[in-house]
C-alpha atoms as a PDB file:
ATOM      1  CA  UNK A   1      14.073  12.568 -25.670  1.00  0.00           C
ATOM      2  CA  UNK A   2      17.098  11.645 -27.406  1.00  0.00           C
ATOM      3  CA  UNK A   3      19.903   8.774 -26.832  1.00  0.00           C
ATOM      4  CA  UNK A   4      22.392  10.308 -24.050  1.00  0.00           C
ATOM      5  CA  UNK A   5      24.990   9.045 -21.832  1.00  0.00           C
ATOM      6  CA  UNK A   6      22.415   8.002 -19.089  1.00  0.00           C
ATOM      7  CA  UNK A   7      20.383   6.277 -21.357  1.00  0.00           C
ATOM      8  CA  UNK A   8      23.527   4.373 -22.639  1.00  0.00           C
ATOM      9  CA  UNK A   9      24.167   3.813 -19.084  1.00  0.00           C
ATOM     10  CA  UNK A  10      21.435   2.005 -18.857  1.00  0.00           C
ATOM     11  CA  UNK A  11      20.403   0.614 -21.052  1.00  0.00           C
ATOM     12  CA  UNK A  12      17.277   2.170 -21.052  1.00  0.00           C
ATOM     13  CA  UNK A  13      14.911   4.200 -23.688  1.00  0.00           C
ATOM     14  CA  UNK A  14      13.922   7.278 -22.110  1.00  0.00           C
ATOM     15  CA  UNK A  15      16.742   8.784 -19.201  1.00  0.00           C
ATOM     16  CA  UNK A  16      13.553   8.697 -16.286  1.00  0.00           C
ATOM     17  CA  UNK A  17      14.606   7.004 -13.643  1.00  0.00           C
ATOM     18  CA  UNK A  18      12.059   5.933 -10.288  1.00  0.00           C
ATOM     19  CA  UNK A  19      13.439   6.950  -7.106  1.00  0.00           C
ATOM     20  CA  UNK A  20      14.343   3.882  -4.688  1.00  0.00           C
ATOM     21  CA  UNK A  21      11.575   5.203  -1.933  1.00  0.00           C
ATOM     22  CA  UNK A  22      11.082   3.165   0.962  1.00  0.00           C
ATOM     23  CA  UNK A  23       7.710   1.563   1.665  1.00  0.00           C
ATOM     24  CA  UNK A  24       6.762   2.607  -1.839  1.00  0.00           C
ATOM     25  CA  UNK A  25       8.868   1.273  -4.520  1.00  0.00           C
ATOM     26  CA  UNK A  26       8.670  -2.564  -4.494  1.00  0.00           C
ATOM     27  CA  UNK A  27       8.930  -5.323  -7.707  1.00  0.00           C
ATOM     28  CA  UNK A  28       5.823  -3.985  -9.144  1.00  0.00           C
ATOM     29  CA  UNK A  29       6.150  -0.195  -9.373  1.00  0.00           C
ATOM     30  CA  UNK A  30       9.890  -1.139 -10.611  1.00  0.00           C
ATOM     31  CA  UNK A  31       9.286  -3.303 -13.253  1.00  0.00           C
ATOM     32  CA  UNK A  32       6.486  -1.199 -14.369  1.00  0.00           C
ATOM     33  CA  UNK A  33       8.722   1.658 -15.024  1.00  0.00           C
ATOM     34  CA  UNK A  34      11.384  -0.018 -16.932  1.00  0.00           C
ATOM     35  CA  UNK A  35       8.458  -1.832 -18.619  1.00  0.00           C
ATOM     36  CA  UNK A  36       7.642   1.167 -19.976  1.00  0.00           C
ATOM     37  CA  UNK A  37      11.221   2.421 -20.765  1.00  0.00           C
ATOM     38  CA  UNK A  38      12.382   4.159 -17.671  1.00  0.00           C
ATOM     39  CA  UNK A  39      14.965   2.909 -14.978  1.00  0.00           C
ATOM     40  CA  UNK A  40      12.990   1.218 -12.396  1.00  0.00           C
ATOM     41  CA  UNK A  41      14.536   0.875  -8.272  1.00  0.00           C
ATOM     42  CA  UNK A  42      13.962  -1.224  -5.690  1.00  0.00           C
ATOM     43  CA  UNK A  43      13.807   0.968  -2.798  1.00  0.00           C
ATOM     44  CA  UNK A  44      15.962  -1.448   0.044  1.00  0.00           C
ATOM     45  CA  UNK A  45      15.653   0.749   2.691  1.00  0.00           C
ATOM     46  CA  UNK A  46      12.647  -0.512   4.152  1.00  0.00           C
ATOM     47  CA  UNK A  47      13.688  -4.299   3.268  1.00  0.00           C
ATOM     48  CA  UNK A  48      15.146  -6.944   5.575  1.00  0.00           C
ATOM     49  CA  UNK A  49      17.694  -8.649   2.925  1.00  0.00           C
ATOM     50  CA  UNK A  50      15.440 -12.215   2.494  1.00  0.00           C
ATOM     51  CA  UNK A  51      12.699  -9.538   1.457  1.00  0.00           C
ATOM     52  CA  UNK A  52      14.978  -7.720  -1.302  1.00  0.00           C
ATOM     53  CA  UNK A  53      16.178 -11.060  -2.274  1.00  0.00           C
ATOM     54  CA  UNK A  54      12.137 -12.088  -3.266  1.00  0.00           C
ATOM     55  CA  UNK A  55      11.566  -7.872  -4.789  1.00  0.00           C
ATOM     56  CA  UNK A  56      14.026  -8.915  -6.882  1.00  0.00           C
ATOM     57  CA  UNK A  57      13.133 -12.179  -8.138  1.00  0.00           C
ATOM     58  CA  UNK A  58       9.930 -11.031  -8.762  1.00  0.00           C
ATOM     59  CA  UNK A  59      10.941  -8.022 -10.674  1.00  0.00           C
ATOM     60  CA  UNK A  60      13.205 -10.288 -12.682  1.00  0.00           C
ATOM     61  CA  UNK A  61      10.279 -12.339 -13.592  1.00  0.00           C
ATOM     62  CA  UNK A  62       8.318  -9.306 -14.318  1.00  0.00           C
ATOM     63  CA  UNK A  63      10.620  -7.783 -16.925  1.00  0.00           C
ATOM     64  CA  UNK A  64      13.184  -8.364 -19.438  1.00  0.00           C
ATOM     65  CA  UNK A  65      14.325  -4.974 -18.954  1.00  0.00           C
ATOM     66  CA  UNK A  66      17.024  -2.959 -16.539  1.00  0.00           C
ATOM     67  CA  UNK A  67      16.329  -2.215 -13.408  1.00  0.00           C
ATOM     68  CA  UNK A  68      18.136  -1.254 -10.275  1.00  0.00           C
ATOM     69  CA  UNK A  69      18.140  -1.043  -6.424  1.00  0.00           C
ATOM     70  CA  UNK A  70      18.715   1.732  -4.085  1.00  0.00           C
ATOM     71  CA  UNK A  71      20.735   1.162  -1.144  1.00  0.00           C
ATOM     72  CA  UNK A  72      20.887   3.334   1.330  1.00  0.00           C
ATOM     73  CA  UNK A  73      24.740   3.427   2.569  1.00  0.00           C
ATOM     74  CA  UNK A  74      23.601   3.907   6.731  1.00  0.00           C
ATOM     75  CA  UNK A  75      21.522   1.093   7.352  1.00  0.00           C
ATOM     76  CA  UNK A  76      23.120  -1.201   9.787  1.00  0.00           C
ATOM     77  CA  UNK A  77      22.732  -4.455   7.990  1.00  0.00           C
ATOM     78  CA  UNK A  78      23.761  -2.291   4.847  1.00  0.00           C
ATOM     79  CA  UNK A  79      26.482  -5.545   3.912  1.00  0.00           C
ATOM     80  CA  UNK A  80      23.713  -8.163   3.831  1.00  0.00           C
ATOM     81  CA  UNK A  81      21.626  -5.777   1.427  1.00  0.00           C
ATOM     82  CA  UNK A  82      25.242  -5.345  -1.031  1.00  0.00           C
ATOM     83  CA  UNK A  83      25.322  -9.421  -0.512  1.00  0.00           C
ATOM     84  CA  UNK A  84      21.936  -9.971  -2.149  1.00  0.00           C
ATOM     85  CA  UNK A  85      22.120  -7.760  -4.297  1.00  0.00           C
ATOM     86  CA  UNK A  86      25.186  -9.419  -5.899  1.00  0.00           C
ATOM     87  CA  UNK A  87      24.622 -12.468  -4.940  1.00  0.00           C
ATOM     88  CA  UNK A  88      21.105 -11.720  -7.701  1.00  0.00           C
ATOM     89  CA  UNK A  89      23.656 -10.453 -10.058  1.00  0.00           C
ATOM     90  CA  UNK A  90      22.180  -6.503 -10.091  1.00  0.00           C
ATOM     91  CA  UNK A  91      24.028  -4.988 -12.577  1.00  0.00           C
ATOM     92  CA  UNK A  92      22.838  -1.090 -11.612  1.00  0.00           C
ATOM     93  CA  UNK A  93      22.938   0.068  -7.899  1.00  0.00           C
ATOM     94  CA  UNK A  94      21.856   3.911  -6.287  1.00  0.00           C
ATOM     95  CA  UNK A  95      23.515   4.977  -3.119  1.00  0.00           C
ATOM     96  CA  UNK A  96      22.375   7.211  -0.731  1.00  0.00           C
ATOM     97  CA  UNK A  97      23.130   8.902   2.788  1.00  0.00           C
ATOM     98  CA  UNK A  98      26.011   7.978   3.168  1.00  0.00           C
ATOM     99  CA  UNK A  99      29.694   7.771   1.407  1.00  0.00           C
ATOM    100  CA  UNK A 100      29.950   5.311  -1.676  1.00  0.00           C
ATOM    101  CA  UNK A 101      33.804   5.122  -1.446  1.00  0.00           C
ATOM    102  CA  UNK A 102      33.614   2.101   1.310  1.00  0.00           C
ATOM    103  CA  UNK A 103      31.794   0.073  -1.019  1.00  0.00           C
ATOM    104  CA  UNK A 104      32.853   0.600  -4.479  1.00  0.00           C
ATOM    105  CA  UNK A 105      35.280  -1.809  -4.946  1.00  0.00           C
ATOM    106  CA  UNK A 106      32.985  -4.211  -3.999  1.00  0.00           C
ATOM    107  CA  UNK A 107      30.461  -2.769  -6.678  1.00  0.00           C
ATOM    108  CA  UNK A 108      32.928  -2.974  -9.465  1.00  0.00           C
ATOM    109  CA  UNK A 109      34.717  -6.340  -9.084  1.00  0.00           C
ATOM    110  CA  UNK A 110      31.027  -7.431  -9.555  1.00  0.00           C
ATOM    111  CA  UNK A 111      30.031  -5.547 -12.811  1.00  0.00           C
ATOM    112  CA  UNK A 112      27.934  -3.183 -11.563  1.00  0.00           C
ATOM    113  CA  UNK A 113      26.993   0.583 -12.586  1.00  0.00           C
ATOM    114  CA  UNK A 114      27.018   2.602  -9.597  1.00  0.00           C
ATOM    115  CA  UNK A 115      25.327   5.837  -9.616  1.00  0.00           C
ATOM    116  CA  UNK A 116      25.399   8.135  -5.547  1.00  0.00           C
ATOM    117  CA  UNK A 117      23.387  10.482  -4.924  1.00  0.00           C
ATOM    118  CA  UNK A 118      24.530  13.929  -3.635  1.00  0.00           C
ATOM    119  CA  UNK A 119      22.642  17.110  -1.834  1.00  0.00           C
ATOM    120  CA  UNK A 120      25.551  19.681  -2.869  1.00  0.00           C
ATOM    121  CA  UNK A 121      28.750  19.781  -4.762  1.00  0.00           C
ATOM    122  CA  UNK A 122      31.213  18.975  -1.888  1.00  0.00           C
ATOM    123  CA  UNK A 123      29.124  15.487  -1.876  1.00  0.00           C
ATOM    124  CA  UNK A 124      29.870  15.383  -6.027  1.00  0.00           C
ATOM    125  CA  UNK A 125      33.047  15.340  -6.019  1.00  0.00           C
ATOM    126  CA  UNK A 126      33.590  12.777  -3.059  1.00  0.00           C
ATOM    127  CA  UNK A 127      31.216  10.767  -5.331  1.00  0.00           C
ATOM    128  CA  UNK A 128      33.163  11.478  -8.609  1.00  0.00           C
ATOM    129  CA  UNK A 129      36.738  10.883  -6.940  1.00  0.00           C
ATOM    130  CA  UNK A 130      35.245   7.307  -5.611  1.00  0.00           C
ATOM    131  CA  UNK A 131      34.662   6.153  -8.952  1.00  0.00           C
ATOM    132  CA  UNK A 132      30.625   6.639  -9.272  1.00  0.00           C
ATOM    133  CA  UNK A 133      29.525   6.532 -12.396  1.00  0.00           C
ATOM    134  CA  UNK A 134      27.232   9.013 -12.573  1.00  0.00           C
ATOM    135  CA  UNK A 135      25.418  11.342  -9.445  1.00  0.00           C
ATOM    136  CA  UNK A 136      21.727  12.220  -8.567  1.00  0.00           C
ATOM    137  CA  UNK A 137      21.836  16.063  -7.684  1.00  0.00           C
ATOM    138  CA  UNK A 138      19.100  16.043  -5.804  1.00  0.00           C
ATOM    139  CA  UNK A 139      17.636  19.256  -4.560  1.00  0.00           C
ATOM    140  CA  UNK A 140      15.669  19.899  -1.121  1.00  0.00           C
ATOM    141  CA  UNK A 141      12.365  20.170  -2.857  1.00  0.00           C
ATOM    142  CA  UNK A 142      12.396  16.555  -2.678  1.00  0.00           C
ATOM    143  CA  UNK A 143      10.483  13.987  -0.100  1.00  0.00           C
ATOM    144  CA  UNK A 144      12.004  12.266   2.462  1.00  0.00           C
ATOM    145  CA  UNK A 145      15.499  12.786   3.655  1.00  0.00           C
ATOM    146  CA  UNK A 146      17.404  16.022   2.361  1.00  0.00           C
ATOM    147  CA  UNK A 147      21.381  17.635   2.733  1.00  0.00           C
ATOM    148  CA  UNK A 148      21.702  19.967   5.613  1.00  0.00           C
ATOM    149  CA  UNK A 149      22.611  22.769   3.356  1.00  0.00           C
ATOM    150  CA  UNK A 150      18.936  23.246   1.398  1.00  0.00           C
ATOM    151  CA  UNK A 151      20.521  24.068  -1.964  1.00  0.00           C
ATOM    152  CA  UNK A 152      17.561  24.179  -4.443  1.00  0.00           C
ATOM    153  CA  UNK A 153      17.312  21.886  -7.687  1.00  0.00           C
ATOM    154  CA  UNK A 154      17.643  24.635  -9.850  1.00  0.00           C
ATOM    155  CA  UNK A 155      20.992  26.095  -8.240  1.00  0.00           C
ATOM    156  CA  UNK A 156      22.202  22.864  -7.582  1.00  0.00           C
ATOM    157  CA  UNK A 157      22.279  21.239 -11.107  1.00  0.00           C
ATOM    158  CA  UNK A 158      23.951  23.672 -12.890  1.00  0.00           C
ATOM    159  CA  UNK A 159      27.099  23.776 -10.506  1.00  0.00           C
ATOM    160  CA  UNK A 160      27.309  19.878 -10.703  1.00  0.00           C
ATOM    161  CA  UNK A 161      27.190  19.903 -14.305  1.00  0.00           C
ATOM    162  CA  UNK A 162      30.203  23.113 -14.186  1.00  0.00           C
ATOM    163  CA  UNK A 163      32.339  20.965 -12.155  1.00  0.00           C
ATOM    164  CA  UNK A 164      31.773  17.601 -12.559  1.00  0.00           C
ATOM    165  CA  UNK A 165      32.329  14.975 -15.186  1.00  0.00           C
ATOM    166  CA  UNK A 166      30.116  12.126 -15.003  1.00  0.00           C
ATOM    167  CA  UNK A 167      26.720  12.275 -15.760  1.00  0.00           C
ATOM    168  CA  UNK A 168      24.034  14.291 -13.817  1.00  0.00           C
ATOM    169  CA  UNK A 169      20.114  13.142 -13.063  1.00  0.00           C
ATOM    170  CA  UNK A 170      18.800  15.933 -11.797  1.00  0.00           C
ATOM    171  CA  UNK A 171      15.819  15.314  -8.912  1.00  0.00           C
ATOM    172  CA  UNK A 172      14.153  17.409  -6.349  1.00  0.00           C
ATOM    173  CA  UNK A 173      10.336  18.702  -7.320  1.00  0.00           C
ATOM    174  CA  UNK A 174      10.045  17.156 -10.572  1.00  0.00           C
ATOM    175  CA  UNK A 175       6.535  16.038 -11.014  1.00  0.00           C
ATOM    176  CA  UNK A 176       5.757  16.222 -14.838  1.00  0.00           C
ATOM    177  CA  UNK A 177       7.097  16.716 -18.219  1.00  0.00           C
ATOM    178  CA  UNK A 178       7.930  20.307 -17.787  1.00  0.00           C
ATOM    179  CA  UNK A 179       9.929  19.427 -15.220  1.00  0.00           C
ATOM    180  CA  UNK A 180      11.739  17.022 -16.770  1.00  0.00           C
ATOM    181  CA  UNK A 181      12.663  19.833 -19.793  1.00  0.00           C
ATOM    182  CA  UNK A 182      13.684  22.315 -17.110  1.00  0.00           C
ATOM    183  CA  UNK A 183      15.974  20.118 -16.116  1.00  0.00           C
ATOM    184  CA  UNK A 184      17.223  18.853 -19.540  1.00  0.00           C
ATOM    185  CA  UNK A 185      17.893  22.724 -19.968  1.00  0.00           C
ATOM    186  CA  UNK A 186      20.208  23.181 -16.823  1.00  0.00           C
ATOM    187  CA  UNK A 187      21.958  20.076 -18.077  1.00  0.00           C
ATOM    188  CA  UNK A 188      21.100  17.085 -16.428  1.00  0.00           C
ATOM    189  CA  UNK A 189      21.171  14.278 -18.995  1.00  0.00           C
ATOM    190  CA  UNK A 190      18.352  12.270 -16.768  1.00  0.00           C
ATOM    191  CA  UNK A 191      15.643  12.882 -13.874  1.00  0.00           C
ATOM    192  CA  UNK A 192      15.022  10.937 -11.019  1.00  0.00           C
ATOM    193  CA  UNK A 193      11.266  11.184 -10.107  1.00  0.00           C
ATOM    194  CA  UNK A 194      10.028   9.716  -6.570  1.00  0.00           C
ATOM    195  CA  UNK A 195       6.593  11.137  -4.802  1.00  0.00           C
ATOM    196  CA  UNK A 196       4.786  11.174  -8.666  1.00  0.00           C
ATOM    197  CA  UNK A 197       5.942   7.758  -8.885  1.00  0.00           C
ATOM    198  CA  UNK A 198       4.722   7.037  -4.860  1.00  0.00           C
ATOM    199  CA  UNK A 199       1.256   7.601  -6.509  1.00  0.00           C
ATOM    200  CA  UNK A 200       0.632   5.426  -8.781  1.00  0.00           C
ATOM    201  CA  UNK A 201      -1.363   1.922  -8.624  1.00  0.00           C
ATOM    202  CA  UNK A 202       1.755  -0.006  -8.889  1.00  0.00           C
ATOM    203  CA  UNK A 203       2.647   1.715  -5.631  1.00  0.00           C
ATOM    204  CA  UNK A 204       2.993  -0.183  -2.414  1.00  0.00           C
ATOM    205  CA  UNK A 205       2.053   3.214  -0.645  1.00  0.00           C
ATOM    206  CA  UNK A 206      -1.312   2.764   1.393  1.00  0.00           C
ATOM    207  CA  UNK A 207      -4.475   4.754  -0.748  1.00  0.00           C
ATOM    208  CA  UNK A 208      -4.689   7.357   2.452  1.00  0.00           C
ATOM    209  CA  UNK A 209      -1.044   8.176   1.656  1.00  0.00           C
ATOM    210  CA  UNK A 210      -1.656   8.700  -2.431  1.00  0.00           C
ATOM    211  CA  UNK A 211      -5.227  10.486  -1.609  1.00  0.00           C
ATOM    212  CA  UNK A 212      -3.414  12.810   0.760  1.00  0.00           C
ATOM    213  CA  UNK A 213      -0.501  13.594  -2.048  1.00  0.00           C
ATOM    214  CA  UNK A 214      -3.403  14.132  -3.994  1.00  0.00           C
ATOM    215  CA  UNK A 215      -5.112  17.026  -2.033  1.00  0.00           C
ATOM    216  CA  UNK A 216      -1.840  18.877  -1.539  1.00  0.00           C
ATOM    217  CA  UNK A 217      -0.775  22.343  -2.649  1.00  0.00           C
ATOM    218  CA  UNK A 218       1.793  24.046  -2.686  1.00  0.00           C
ATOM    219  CA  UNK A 219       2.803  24.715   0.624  1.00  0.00           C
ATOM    220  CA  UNK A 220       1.430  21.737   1.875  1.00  0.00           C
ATOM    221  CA  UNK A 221       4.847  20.161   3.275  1.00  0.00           C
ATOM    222  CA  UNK A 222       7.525  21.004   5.683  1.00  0.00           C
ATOM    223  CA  UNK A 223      11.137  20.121   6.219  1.00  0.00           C
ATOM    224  CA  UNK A 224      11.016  18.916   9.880  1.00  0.00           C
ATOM    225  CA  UNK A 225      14.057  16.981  12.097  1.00  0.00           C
ATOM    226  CA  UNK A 226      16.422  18.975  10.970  1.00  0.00           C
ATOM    227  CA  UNK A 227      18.674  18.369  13.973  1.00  0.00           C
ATOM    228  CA  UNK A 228      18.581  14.686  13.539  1.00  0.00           C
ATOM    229  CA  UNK A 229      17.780  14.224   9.678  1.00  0.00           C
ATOM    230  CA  UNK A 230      16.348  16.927   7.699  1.00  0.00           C
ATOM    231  CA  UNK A 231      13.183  15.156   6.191  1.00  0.00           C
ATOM    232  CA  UNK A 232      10.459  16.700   4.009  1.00  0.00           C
ATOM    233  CA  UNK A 233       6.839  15.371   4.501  1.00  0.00           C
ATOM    234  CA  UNK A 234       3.522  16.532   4.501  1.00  0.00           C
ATOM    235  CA  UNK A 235       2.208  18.381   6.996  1.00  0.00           C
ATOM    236  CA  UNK A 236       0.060  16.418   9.670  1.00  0.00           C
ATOM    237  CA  UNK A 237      -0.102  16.376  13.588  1.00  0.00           C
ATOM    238  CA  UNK A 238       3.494  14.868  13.738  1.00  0.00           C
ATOM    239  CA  UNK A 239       4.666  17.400  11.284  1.00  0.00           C
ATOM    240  CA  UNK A 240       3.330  20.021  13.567  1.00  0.00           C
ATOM    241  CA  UNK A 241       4.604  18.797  16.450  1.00  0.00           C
ATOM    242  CA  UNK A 242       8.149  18.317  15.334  1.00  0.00           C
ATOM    243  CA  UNK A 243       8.426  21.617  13.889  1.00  0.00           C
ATOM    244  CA  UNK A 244       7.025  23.587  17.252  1.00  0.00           C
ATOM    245  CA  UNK A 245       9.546  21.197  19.294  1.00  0.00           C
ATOM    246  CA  UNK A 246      12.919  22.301  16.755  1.00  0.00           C
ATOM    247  CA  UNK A 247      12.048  26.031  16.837  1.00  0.00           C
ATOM    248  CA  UNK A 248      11.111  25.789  21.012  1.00  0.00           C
ATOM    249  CA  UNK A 249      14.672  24.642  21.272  1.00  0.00           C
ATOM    250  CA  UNK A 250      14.210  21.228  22.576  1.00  0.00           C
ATOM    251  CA  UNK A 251      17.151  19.121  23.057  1.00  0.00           C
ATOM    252  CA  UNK A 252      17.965  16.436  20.616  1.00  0.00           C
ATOM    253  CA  UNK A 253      16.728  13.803  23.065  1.00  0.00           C
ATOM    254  CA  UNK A 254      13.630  14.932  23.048  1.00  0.00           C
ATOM    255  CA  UNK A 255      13.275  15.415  18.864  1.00  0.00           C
ATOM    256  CA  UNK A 256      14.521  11.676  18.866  1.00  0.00           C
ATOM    257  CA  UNK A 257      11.962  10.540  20.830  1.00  0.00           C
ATOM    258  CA  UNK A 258       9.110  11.998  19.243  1.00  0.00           C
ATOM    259  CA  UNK A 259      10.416  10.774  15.851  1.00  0.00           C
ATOM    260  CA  UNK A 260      10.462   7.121  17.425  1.00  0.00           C
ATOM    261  CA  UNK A 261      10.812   4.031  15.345  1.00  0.00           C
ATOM    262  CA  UNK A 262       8.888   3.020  12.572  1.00  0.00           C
ATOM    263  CA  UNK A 263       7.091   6.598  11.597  1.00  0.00           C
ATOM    264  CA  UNK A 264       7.493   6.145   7.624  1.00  0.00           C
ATOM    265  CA  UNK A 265       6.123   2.859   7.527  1.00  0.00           C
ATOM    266  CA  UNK A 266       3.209   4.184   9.996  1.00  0.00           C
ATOM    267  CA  UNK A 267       2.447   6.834   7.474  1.00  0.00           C
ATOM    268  CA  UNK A 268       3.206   5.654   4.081  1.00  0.00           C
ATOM    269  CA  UNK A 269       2.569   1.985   4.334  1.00  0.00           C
ATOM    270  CA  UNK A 270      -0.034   1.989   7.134  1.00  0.00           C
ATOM    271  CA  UNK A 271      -1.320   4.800   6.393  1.00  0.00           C
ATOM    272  CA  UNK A 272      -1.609   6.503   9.678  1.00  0.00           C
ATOM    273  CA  UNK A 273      -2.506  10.621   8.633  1.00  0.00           C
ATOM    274  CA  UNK A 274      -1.774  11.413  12.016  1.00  0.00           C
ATOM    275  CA  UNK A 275       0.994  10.068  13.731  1.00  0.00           C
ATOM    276  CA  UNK A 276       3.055   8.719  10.551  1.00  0.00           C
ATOM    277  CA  UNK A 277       5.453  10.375   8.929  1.00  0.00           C
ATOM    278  CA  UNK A 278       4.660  11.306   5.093  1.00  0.00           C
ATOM    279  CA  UNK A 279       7.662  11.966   3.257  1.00  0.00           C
ATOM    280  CA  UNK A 280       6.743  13.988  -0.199  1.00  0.00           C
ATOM    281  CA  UNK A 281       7.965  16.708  -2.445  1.00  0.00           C
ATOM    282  CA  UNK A 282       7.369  20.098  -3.153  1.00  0.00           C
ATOM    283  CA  UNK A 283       5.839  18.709  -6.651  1.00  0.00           C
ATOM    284  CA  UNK A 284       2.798  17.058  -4.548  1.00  0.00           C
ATOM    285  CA  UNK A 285       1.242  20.177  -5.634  1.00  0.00           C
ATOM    286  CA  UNK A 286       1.357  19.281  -9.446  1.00  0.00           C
ATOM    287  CA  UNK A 287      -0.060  15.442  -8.494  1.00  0.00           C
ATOM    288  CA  UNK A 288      -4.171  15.412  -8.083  1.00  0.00           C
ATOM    289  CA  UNK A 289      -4.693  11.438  -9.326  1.00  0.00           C
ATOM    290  CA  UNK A 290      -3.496   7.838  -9.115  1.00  0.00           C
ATOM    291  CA  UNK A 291      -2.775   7.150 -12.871  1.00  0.00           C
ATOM    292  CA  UNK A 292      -1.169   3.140 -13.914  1.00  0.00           C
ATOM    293  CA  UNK A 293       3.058   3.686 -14.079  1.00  0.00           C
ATOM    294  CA  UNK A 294       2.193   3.160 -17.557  1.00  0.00           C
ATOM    295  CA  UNK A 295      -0.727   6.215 -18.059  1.00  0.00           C
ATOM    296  CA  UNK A 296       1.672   8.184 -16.077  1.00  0.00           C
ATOM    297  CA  UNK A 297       4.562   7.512 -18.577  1.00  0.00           C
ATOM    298  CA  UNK A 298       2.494   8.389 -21.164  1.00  0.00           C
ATOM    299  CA  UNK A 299       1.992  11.545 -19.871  1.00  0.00           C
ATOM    300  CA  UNK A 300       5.238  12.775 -19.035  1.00  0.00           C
ATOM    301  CA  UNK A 301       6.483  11.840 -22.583  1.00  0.00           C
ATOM    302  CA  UNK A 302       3.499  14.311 -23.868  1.00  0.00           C
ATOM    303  CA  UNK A 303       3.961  17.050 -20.986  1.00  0.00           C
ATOM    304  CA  UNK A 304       7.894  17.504 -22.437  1.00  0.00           C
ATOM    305  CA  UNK A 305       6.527  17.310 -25.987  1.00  0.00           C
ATOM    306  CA  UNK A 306       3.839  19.899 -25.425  1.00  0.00           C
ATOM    307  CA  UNK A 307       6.467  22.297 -23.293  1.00  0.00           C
ATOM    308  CA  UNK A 308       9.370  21.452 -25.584  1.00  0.00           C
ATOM    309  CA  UNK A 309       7.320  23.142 -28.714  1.00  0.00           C
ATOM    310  CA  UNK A 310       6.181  26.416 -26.561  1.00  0.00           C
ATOM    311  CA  UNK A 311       9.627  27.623 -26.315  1.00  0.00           C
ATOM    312  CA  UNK A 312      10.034  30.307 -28.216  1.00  0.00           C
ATOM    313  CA  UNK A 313      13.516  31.156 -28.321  1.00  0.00           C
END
């Protein structure tokens, strides 16, 4: 993997980059990936600002290296997470759901690298036009929450990099090293990885959540609330029941209030199989064991090797 514009970016050896996943990706899964030459993220979304403020302290004390934070841009107390994380002096900050534009001055009178991520091109170019520099095309193979259109990583990465200018990370069902070169080859000059990442020992993710990533095949998620929030998770009880309540054509009222409050950290965290919501990827089919961040690392490096030298033309 050579020296590119992310990687530049960055500051960073090898353009892999941790999703910011909530309940998963705390100060020890992030500072294990950029420990190991990758962009670590905080994943804020599931942090009260006092408890970002001590992820990253800790992360600081844990390496020497970059790392980031992922902010997602519709939390209601989304200011106070922007105030700590300048107030710490963050330097590299991911957006999500939501539109970076209200923010980004804010961003750059502080120094900092933003980078949005984006389900389609219409989303690219709002990102672009704001000043971002750089996007996460992120296909609907990915866990957790996903753009209303469904556009596939593979159509999806080669239109960004047609059209836009700043750098693309592709993400969306990438799982291993061939993944990674599949999406070097459509253009992206990074990948952002999340549900391999989830399952790892650095983790925060309870062992029932990794162990059920771990049995999973290929068809063994669904994209459910997709009324209220497309998400993609694996299939349980409250996967089941979502999905029979969308196609029945139950009113939003009623999706809402099986969804609740608090499913994701039920079912990722908690580790609740039935009634919590486990948002994966498509790839959880390629992931059967709980490697170190570093192990995992490792691997990937060796994966893109290995598929790198099979192609034949």
């Amino acid at each position: 993997m050579n020296s590119n514009r992310i990687t530049k970016l960055f500051g960073i050896k090898l353009p892999i980059i941790q999703a910011g996943m909530v309940w998963v990706s705390g100060w020890k899964l992030a500072s294990a990936v950029s420990n190991n030459g990758g962009l670590g993220l905080i994943g804020a979304g599931s942090m009260k600002p006092d408890l970002l403020r001590e992820h990253i302290t800790k992360c600081k004390q844990a390496t020497d290296n970059s790392f980031g934070v992922n902010i997602p841009l519709l939390r209601k107390d989304v200011s106070d997470l922007i105030d700590v994380t300048i107030e710490q002096k963050i330097k590299i900050v991911f957006t999500s759901a939501g539109h970076p534009g209200k923010y980004i001055n804010r961003f750059k009178e502080n120094g900092m690298t933003v980078v949005h991520v984006v389900p389609s091109l219409k989303f690219a170019f709002k990102a672009e036009a704001a000043g971002c520099d750089a996007v996460v095309g992120e296909g609907v193979e990915a866990g957790g929450h996903n753009g209303l259109d469904e556009i596939s990583t593979f159509s999806l990465i080669p239109q960004l990099v047609d059209n836009i200018k700043i750098p693309i990370i592709a993400a969306g069902g990438i799982a291993d090293g061939r993944g990674i070169l599949a999406a070097f080859t459509l253009g992206a000059e990074g990948v952002q990885i999340g549900t391999r990442f989830a399952v790892t020992r650095e983790s925060s993710a309870h062992i029932n959540y990794k162990n059920a990533v771990c049995d999973a095949k290929d068809n063994s998620t669904l994209l459910v609330f997709k009324k209220i929030g497309l998400t993609r998770m694996l299939k349980n009880p409250l996967a089941e029941k979502a999905y029979l309540l969308e196609n029945s054509g139950a009113p939003i009222e009623s999706i809402s209030e099986l969804l609740g409050n608090k499913r994701e950290m039920k079912g990722i965290f908690e580790g609740d199989l039935e009634e919590g919501m486990l948002e994966a990827g498509q790839g959880a089919g390629l992931i059967n064991d709980i490697p170190s961040t570093s192990e995992l690392m490792q691997r990937l490096i060796s994966q893109y090797n290995s598929a790198k030298d099979k192609i034949l033309f």
